[in-house]
PDB file of N, CA and C in Angstrom:
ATOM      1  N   UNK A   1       0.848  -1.178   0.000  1.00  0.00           N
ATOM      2  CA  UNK A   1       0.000   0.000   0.000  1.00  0.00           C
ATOM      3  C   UNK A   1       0.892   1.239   0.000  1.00  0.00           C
ATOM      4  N   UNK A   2       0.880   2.158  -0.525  1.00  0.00           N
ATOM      5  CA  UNK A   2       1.228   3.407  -0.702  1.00  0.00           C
ATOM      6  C   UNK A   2       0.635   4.113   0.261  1.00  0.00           C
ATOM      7  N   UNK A   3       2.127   5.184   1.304  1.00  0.00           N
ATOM      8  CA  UNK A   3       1.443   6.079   1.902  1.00  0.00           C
ATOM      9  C   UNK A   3       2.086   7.574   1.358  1.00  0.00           C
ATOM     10  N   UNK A   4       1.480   8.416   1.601  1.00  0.00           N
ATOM     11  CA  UNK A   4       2.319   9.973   1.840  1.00  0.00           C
ATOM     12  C   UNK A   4       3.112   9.728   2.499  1.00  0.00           C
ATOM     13  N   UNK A   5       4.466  11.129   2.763  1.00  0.00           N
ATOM     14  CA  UNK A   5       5.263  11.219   3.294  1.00  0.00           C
ATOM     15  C   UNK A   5       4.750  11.038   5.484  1.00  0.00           C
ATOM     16  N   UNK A   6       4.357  12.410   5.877  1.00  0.00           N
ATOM     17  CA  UNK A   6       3.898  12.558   6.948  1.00  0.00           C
ATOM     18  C   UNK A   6       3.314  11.316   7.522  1.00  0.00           C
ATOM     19  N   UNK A   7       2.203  10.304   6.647  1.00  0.00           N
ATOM     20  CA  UNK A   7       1.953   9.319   7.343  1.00  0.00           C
ATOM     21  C   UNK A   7       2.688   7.830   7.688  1.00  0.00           C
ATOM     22  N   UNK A   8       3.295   7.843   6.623  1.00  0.00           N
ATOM     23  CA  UNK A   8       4.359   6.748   6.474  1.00  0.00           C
ATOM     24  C   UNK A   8       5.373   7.260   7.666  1.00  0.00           C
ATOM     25  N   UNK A   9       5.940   8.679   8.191  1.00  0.00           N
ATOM     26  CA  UNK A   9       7.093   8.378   8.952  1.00  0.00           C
ATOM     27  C   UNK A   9       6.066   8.554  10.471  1.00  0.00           C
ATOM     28  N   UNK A  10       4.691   8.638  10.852  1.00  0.00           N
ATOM     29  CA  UNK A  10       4.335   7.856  12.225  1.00  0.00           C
ATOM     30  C   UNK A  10       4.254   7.005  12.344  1.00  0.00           C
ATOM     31  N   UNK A  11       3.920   5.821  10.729  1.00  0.00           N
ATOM     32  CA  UNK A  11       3.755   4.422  11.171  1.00  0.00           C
ATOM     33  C   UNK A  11       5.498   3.975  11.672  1.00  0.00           C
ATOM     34  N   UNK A  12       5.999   4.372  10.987  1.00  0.00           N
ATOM     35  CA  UNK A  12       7.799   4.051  11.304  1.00  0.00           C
ATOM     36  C   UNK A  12       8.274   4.540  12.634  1.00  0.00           C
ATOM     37  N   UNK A  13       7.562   5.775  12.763  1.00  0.00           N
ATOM     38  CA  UNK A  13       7.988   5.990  14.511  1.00  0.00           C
ATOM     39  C   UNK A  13       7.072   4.855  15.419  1.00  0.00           C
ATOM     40  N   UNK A  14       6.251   4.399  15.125  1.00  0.00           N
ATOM     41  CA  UNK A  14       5.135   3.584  15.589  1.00  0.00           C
ATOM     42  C   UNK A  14       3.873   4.329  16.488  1.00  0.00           C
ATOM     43  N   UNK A  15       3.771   5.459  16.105  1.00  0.00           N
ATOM     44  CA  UNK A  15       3.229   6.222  16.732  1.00  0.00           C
ATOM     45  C   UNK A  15       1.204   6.157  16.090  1.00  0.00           C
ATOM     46  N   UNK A  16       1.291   5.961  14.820  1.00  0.00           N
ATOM     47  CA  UNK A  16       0.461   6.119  13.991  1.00  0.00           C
ATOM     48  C   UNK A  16       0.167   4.087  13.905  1.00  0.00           C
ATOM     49  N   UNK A  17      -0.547   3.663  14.369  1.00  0.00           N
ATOM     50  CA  UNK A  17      -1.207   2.412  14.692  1.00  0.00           C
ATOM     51  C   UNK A  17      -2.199   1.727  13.989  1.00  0.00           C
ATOM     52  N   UNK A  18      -3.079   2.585  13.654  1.00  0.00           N
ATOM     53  CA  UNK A  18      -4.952   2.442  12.615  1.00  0.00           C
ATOM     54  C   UNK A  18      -4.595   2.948  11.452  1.00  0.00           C
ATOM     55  N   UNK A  19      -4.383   2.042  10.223  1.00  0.00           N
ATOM     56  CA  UNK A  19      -4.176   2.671   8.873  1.00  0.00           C
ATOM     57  C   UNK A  19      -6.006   2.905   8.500  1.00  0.00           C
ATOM     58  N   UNK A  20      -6.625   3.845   8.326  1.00  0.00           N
ATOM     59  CA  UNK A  20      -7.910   4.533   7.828  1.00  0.00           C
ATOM     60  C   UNK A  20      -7.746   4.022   6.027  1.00  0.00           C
ATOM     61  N   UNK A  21      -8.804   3.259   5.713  1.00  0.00           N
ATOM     62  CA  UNK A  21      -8.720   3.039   4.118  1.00  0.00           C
ATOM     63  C   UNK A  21     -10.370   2.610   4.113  1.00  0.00           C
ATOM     64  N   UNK A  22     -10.788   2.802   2.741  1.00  0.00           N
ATOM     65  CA  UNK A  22     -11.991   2.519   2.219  1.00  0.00           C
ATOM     66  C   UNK A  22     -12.253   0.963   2.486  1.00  0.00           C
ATOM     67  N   UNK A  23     -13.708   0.400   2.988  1.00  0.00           N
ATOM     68  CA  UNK A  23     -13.535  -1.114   2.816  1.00  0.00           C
ATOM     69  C   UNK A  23     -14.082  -1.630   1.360  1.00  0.00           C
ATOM     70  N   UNK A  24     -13.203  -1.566   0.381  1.00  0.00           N
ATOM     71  CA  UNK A  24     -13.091  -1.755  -0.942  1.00  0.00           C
ATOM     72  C   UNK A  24     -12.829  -3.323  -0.776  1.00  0.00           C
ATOM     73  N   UNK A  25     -13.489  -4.066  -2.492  1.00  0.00           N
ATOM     74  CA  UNK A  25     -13.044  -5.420  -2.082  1.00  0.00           C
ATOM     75  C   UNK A  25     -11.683  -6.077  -1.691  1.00  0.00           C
ATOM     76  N   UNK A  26     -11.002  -5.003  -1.982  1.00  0.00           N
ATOM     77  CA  UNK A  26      -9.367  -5.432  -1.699  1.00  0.00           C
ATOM     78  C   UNK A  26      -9.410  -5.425  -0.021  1.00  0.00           C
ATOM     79  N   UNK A  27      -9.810  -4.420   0.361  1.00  0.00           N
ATOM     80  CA  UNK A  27      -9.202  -4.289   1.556  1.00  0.00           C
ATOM     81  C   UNK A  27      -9.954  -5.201   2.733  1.00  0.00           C
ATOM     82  N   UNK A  28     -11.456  -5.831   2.251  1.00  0.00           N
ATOM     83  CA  UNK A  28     -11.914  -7.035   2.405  1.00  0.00           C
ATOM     84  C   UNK A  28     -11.256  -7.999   3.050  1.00  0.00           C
ATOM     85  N   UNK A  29     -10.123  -8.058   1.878  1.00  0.00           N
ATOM     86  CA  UNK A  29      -9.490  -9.220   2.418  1.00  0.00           C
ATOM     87  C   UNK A  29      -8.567  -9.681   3.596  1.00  0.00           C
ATOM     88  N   UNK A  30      -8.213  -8.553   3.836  1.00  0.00           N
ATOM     89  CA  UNK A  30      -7.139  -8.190   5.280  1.00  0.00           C
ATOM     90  C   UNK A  30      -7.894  -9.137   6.446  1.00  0.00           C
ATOM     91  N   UNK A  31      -6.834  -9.716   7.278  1.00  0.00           N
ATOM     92  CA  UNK A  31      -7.117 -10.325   8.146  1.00  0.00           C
ATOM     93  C   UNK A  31      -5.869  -9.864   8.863  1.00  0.00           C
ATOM     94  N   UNK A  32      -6.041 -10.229  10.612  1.00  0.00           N
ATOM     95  CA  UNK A  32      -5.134 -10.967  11.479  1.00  0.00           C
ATOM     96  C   UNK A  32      -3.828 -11.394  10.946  1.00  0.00           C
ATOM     97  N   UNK A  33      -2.845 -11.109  11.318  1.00  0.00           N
ATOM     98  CA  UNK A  33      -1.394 -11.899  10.748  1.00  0.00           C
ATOM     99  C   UNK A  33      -1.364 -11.637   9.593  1.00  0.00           C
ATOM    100  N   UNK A  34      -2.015 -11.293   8.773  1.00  0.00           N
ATOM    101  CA  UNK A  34      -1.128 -10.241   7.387  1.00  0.00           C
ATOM    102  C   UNK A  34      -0.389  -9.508   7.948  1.00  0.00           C
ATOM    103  N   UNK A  35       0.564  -9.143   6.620  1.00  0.00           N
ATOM    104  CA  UNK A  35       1.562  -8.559   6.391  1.00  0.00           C
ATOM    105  C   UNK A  35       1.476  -7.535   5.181  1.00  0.00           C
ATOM    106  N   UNK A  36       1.390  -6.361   5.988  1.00  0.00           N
ATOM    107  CA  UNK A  36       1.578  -4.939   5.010  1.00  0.00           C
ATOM    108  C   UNK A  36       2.508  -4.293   4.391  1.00  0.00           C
ATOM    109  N   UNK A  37       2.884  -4.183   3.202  1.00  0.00           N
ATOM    110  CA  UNK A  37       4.192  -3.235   2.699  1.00  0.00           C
ATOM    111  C   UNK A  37       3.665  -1.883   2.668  1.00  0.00           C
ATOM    112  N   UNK A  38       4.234  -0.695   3.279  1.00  0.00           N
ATOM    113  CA  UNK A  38       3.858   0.868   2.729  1.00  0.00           C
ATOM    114  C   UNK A  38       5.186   0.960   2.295  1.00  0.00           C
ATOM    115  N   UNK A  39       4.945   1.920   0.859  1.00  0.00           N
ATOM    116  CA  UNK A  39       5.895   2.501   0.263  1.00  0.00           C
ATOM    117  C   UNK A  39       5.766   3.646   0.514  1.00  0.00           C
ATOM    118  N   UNK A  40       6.814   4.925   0.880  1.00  0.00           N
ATOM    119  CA  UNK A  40       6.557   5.640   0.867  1.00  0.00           C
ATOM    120  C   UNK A  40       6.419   6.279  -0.095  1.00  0.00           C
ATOM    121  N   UNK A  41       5.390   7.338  -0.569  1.00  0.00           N
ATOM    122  CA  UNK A  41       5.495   8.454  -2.437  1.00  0.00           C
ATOM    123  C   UNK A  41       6.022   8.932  -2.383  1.00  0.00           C
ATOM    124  N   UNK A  42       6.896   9.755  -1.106  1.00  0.00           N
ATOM    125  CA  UNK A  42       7.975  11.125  -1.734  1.00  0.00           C
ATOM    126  C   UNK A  42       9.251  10.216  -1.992  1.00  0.00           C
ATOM    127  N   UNK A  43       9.837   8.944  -0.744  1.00  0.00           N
ATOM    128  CA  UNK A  43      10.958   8.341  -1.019  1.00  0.00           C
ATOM    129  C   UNK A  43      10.768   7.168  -1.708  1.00  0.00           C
ATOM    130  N   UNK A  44       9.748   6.594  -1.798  1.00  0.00           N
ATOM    131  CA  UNK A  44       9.989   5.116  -2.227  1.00  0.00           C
ATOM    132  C   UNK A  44      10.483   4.286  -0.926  1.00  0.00           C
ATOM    133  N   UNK A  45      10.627   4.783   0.274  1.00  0.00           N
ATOM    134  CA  UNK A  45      11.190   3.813   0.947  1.00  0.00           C
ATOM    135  C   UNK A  45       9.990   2.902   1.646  1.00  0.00           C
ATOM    136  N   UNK A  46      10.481   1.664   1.718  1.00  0.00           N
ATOM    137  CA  UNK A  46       9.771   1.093   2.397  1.00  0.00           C
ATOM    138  C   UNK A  46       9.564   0.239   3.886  1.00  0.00           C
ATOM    139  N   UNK A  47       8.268   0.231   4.513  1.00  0.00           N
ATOM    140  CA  UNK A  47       8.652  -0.293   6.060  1.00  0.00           C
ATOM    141  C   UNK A  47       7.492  -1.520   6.078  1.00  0.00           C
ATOM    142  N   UNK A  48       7.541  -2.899   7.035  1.00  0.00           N
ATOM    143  CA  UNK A  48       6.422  -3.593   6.850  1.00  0.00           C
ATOM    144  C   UNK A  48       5.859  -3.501   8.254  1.00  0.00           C
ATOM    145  N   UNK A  49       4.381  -3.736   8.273  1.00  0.00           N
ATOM    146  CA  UNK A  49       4.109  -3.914   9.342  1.00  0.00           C
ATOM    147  C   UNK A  49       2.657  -5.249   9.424  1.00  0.00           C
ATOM    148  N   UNK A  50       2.791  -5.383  10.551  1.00  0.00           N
ATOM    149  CA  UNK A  50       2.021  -6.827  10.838  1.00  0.00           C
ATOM    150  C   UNK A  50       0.107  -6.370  11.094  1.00  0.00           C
ATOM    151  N   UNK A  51      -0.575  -7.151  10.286  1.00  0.00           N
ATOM    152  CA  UNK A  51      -2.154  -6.784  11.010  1.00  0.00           C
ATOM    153  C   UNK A  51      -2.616  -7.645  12.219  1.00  0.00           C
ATOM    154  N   UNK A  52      -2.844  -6.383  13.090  1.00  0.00           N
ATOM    155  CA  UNK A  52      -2.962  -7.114  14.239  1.00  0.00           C
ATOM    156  C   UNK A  52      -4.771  -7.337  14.621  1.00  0.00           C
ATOM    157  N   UNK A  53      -5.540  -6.022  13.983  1.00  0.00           N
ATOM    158  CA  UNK A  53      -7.285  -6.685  13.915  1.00  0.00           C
ATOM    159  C   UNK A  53      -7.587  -5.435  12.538  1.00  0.00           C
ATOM    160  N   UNK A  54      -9.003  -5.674  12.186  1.00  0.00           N
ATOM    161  CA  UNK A  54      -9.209  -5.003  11.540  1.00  0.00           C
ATOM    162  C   UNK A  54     -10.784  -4.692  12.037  1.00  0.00           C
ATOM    163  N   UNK A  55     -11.442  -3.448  11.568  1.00  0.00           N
ATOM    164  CA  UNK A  55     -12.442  -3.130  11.960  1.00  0.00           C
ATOM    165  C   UNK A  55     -13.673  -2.178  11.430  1.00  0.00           C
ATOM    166  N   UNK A  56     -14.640  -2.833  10.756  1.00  0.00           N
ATOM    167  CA  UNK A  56     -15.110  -1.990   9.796  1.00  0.00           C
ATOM    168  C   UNK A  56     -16.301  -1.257  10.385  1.00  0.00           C
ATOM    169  N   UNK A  57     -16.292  -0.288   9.872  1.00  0.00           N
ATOM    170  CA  UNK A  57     -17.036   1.221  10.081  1.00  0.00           C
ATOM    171  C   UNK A  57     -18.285   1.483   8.632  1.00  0.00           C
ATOM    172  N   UNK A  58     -19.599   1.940   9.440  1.00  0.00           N
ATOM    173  CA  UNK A  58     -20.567   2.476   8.394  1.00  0.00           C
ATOM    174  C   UNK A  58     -19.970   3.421   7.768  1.00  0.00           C
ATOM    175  N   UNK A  59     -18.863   4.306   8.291  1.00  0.00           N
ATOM    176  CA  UNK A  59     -18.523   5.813   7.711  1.00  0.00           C
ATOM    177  C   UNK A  59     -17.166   5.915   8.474  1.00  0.00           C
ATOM    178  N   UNK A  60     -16.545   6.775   7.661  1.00  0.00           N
ATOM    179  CA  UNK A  60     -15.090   7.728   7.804  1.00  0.00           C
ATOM    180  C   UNK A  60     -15.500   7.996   9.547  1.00  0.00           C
ATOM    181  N   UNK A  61     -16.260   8.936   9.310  1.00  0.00           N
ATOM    182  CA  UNK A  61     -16.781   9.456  10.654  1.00  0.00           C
ATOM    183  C   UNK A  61     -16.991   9.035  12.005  1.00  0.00           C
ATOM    184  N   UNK A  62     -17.762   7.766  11.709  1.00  0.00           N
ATOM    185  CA  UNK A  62     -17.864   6.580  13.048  1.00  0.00           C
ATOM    186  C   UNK A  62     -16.389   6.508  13.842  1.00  0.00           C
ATOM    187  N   UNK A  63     -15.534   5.860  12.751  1.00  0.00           N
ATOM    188  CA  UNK A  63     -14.380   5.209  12.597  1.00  0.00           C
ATOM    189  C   UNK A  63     -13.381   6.208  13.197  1.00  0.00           C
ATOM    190  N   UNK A  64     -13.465   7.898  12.831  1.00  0.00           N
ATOM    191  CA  UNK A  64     -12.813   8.514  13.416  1.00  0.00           C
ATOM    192  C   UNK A  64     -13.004   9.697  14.985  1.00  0.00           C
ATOM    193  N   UNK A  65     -14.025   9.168  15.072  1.00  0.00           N
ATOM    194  CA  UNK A  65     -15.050   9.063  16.254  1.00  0.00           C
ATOM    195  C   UNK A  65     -14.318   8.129  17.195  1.00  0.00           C
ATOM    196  N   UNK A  66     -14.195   6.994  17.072  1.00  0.00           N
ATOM    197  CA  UNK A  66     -13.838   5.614  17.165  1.00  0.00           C
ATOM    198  C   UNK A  66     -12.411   5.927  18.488  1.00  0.00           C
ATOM    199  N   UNK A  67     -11.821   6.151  17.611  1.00  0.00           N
ATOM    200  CA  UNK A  67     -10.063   6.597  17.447  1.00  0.00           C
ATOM    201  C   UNK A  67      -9.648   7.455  18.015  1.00  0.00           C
ATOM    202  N   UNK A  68      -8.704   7.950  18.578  1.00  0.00           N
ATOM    203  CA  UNK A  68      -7.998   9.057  19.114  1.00  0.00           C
ATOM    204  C   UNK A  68      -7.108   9.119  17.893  1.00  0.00           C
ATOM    205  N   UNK A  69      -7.001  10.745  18.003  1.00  0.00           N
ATOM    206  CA  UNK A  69      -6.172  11.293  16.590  1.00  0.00           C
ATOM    207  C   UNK A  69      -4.863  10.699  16.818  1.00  0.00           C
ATOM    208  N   UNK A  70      -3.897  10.330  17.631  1.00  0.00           N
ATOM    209  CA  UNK A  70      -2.756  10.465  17.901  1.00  0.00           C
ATOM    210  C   UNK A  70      -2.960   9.137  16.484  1.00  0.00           C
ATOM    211  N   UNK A  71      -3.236   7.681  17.473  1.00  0.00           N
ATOM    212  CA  UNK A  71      -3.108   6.608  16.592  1.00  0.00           C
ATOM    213  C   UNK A  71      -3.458   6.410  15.119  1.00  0.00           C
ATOM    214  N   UNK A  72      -4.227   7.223  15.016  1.00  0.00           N
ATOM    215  CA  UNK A  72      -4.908   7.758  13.120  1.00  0.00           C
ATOM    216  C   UNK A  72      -4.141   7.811  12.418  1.00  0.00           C
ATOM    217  N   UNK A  73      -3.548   9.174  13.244  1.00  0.00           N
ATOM    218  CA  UNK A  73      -1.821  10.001  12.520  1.00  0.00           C
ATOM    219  C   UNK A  73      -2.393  11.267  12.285  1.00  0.00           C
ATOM    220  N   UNK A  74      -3.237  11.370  13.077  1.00  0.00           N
ATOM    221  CA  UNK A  74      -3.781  13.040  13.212  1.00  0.00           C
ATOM    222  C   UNK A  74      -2.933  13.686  14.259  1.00  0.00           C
ATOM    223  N   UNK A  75      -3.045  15.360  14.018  1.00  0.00           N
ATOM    224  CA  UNK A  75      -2.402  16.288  15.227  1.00  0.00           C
ATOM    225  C   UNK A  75      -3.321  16.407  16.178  1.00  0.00           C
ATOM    226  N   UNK A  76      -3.181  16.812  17.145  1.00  0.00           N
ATOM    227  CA  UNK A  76      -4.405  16.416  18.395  1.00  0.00           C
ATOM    228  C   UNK A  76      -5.137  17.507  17.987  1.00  0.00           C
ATOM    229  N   UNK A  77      -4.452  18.741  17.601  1.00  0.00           N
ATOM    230  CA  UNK A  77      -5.672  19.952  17.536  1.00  0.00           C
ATOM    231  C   UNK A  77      -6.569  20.089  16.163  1.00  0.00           C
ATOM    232  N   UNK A  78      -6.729  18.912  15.172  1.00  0.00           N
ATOM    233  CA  UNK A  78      -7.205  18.888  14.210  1.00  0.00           C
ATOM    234  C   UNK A  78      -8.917  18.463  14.338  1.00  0.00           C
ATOM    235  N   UNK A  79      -9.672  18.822  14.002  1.00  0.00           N
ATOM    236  CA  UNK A  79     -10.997  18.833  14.094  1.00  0.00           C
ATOM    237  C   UNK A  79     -11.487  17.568  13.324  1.00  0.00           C
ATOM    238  N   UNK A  80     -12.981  17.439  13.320  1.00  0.00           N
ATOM    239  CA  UNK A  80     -13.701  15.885  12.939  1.00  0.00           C
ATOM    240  C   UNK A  80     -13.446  16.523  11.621  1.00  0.00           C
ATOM    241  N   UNK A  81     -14.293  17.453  11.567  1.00  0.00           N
ATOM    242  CA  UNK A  81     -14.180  17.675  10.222  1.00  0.00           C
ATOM    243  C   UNK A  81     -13.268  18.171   9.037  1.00  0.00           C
ATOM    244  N   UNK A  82     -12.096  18.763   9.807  1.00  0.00           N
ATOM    245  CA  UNK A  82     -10.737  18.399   9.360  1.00  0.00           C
ATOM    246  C   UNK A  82     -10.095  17.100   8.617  1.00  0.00           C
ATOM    247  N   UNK A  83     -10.577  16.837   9.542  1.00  0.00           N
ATOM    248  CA  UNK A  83      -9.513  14.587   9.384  1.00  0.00           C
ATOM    249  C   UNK A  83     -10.543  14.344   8.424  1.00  0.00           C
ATOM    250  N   UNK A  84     -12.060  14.421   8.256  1.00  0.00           N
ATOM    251  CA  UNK A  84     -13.263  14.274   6.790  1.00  0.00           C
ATOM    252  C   UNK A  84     -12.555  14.669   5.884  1.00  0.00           C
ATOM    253  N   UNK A  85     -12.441  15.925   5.389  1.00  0.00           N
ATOM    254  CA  UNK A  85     -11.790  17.115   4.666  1.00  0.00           C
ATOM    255  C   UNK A  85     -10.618  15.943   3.861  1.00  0.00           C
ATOM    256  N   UNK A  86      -9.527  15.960   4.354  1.00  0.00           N
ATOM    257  CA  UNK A  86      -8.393  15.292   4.205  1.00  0.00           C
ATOM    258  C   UNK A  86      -8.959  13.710   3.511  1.00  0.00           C
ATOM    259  N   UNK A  87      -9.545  13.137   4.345  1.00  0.00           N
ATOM    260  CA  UNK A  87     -10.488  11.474   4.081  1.00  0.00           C
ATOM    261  C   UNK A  87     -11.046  11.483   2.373  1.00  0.00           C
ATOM    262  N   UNK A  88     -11.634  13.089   2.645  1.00  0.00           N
ATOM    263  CA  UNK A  88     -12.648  12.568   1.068  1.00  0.00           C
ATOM    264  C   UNK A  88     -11.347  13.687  -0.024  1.00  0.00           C
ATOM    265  N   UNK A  89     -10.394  13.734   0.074  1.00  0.00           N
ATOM    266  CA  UNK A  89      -9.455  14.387  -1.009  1.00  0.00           C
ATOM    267  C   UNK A  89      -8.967  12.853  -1.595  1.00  0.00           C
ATOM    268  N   UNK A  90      -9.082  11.915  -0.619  1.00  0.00           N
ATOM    269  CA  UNK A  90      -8.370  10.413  -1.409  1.00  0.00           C
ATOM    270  C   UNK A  90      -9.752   9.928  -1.433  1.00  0.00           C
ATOM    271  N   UNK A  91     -10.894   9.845  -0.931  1.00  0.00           N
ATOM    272  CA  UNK A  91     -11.928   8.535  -1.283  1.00  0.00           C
ATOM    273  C   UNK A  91     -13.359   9.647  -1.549  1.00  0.00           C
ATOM    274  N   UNK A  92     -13.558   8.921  -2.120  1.00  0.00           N
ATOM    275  CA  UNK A  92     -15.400   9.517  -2.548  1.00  0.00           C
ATOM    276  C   UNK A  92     -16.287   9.288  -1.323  1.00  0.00           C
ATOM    277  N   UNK A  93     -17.139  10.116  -1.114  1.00  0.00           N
ATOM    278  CA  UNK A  93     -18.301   9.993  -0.457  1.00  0.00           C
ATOM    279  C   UNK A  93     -19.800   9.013  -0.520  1.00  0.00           C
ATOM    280  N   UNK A  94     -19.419   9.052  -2.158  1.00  0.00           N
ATOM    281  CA  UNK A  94     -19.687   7.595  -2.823  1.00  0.00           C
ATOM    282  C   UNK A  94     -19.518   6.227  -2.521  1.00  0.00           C
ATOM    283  N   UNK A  95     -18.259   6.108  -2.864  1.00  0.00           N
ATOM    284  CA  UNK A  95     -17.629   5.179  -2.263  1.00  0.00           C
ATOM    285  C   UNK A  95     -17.912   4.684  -1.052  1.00  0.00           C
ATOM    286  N   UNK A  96     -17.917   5.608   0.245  1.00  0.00           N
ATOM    287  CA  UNK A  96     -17.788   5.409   1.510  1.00  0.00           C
ATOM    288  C   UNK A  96     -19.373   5.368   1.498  1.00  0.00           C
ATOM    289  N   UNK A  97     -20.257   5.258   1.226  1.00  0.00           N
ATOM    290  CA  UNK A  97     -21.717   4.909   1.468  1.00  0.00           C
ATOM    291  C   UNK A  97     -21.661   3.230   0.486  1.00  0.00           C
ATOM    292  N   UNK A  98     -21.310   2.852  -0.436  1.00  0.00           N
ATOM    293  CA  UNK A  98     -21.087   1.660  -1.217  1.00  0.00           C
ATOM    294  C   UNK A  98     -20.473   0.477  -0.229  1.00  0.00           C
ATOM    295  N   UNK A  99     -18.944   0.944   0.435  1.00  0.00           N
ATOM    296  CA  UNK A  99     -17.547   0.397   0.945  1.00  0.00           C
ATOM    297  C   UNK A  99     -18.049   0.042   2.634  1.00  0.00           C
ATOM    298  N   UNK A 100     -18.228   1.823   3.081  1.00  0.00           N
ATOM    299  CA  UNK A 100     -17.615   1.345   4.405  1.00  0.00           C
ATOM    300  C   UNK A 100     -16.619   1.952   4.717  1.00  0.00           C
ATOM    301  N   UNK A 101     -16.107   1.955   5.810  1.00  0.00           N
ATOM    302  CA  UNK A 101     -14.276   2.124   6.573  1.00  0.00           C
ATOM    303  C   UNK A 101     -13.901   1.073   6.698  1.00  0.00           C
ATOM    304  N   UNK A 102     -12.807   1.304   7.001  1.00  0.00           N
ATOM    305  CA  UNK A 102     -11.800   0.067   7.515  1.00  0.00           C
ATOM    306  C   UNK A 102     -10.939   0.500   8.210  1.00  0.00           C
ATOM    307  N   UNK A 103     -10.384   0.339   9.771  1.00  0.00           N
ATOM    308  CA  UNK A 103      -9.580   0.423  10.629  1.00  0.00           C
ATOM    309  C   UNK A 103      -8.836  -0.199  10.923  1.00  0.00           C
ATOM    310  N   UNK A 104      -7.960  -0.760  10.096  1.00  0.00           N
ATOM    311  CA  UNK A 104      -6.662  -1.920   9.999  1.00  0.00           C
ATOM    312  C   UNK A 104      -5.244  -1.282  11.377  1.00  0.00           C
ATOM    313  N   UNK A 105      -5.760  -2.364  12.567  1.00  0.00           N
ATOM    314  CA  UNK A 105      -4.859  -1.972  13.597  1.00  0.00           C
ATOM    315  C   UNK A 105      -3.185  -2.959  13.127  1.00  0.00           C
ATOM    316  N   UNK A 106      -2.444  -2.306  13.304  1.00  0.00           N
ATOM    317  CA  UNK A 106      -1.020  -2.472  12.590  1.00  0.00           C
ATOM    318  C   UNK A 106      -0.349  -2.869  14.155  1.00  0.00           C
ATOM    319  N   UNK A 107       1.225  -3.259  13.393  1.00  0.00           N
ATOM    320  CA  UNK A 107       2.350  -3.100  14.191  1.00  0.00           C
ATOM    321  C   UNK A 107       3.727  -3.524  13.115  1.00  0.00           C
ATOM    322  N   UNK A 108       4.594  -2.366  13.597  1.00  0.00           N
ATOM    323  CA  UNK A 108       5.548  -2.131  13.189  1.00  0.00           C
ATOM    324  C   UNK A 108       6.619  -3.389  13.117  1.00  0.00           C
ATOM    325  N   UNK A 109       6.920  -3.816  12.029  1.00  0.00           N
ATOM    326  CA  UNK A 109       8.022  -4.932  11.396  1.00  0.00           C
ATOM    327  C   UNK A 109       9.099  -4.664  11.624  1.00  0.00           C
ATOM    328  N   UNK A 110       9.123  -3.845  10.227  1.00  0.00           N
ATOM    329  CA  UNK A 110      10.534  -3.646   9.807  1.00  0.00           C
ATOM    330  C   UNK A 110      10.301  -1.957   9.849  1.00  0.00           C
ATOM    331  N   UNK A 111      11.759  -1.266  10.028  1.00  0.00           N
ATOM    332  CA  UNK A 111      11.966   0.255   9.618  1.00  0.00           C
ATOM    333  C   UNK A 111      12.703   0.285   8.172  1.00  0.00           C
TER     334      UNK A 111
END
């Protein structure tokens, strides 16, 4: 999976825990004990990390309701509708009434 810069280096600090993604049929498939590659887009570098549960959501919203910003990879002073804002620049609103959320709880592999 491909992340941005900013989010890719909390999952690497391990700070950033809940990867937030559409529940598209791909992401369906995630279970327990998978194994995630993020690449990063600005470097290409890459880190793996292990799925430890996953957890699906009617909406973005529930899901980030759900969550404390820290583990998201939000700044604490960022608003609901902030972290939305940001959510629907990568996924449709469409989509997320079709899909669903998905709250894929991680842990850090490799750096």
């Amino acid at each position: 999976m491909r992340l941005n810069d900013e989010p890719f280096q909390l999952v690497k600090e391990g700070t950033k825990t809940i990867e937030v993604r559409l529940n598209d049929a791909k992401r369906q498939e995630i279970q327990s004990g998978d194994f995630i590659t993020f690449t990063n887009l600005k470097s290409a570098e890459q880190i793996t990390v292990e799925v430890i549960g996953a957890e699906v959501f009617t909406s973005f919203q529930a899901l980030l309701t759900h969550y404390s910003n820290q583990v998201t990879g939000f700044s604490n002073d960022i608003q609901l509708s902030q972290k939305l804002a940001s959510i629907y620049q990568i996924y449709s609103q469409t989509d997320e009434l079709a899909y669903g959320a998905l709250a894929i709880e991680i842990r850090l592999i490799t750096k």
